[in-house]
Protein backbone atom coordinates (compact mmCIF):
# COMPACT_ATOMS: atom_id res chain seq x y z
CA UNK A 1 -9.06 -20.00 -5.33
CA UNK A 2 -6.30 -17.26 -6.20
CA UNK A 3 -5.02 -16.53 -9.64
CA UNK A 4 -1.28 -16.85 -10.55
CA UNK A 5 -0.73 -13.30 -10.28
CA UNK A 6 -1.84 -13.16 -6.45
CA UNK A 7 0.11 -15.96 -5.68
CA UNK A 8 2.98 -14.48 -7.26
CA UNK A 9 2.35 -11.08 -5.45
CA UNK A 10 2.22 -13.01 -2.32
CA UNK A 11 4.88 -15.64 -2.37
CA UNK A 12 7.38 -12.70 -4.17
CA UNK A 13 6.13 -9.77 -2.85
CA UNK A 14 7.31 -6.28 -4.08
CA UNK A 15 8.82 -3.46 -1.77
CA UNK A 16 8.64 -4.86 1.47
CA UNK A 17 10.85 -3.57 4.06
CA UNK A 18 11.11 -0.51 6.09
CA UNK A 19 12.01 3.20 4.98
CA UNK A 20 14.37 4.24 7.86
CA UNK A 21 14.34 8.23 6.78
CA UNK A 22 10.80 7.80 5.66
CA UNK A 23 8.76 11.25 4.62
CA UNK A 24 5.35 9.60 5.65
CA UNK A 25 3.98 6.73 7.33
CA UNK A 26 0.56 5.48 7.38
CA UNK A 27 -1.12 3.00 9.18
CA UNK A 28 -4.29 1.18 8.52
CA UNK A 29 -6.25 -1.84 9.85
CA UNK A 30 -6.19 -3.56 13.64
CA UNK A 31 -3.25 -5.30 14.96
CA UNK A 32 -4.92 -7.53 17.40
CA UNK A 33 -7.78 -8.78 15.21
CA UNK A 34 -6.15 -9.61 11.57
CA UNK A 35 -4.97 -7.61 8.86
CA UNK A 36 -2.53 -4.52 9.48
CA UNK A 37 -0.76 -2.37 7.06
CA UNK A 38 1.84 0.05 7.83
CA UNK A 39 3.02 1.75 4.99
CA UNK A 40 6.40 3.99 4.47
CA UNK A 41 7.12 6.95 1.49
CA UNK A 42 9.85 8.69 0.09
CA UNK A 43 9.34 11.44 -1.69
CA UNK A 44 11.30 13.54 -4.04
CA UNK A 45 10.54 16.56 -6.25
CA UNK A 46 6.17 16.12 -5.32
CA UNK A 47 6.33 12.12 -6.45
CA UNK A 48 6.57 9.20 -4.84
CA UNK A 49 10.03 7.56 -5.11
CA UNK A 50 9.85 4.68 -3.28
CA UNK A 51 7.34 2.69 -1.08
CA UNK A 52 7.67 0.27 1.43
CA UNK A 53 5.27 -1.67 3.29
CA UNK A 54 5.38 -3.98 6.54
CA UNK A 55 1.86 -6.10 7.19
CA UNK A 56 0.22 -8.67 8.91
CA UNK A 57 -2.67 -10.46 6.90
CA UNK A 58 -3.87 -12.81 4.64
CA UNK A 59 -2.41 -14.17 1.07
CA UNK A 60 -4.82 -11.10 -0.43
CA UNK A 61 -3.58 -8.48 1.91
CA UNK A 62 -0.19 -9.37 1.31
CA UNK A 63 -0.65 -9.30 -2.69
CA UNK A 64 -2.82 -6.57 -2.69
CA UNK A 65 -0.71 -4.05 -0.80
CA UNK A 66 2.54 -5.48 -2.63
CA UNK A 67 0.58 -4.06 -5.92
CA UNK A 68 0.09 -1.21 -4.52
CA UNK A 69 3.45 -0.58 -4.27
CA UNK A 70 4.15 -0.82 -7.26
CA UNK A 71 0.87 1.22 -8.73
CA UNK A 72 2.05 3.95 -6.39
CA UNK A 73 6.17 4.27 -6.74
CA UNK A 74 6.64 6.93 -9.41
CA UNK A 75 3.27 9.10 -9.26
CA UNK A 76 2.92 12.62 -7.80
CA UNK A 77 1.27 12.87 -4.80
CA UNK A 78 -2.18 13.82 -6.23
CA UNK A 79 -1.77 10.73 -8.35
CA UNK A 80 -1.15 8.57 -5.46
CA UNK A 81 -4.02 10.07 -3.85
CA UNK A 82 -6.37 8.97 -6.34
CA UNK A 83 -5.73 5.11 -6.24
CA UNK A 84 -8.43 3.38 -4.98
CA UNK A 85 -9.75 0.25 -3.43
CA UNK A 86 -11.11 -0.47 -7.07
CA UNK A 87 -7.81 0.56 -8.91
CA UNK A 88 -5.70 -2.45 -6.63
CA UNK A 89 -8.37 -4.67 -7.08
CA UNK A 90 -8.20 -4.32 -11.13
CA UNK A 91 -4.31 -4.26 -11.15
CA UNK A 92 -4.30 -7.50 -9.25
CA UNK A 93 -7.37 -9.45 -10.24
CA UNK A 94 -9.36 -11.52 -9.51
CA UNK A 95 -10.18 -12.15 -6.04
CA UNK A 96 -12.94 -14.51 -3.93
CA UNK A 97 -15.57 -12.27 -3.03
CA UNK A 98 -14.91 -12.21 0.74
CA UNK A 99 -11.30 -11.45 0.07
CA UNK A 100 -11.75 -8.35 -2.06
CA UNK A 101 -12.12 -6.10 1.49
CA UNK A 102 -8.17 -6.53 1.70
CA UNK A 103 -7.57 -3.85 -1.08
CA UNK A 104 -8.46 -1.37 1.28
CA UNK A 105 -5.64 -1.75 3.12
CA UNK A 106 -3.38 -0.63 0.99
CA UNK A 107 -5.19 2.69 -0.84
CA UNK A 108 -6.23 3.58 3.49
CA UNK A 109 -2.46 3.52 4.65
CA UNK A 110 -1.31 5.02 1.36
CA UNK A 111 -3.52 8.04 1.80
CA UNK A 112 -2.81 8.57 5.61
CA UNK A 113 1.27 7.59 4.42
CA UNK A 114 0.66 11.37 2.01
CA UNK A 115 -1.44 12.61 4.84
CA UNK A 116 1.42 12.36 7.39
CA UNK A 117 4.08 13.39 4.85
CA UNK A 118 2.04 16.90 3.85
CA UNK A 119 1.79 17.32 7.44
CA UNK A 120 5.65 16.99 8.07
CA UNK A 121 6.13 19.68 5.25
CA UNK A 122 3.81 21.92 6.89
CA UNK A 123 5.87 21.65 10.31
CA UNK A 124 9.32 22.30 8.31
């Protein structure tokens, strides 16, 4: 049903954990009905330095937002803004049809992870 590469993602995923002195946090999905995706950034000089992520879903949610991760650490923020549900979905593969919704976790609580950070800097 999932390819070696989600299972990897999934069993081993990438970059999970908390960002204690994070710049932005974003939060997408529902909490008390399935998958939820909280996502924390670091920022340095206008790219991302490290992401983090914390969720509560499937095999695919997990993979997908652990590829995020890694499709997002190292861009500028415009960059980061531009990854889409589509651009997970390539990175990781493969999925069953009514599994591919799950990649919109992680581009959704990217985005509103830079949303909340450009709103910090405007408050500073």
């Amino acid at each position: 049903m999932y390819t070696e590469k989600v299972i990897d993602h999934f069993l081993n995923p990438r970059n999970v954990g908390i960002i204690p002195d994070a710049d932005g946090i974003g939060q997408y999905g529902d909490p008390s009905c399935g998958d939820f995706l909280r996502v924390y950034i670091k920022v340095k000089d206008g790219r991302l330095v490290d992401v983090k992520f914390l969720i509560q879903g499937c095999p695919a949610a997990i993979a997908t937002s652990s590829i995020m991760t890694e499709l997002a650490i190292g861009k500028t923020i415009d960059e980061a803004l531009k990854i889409t549900d589509d651009d997970i979905l390539e990175a990781i593969g493969v999925l069953p049809e009514e599994k591919t919704h799950c990649s919109n976790l992680g581009a959704g609580a990217l985005h509103l992870a830079i949303e909340d950070y450009l709103e910090n800097r405007k408050d500073n």
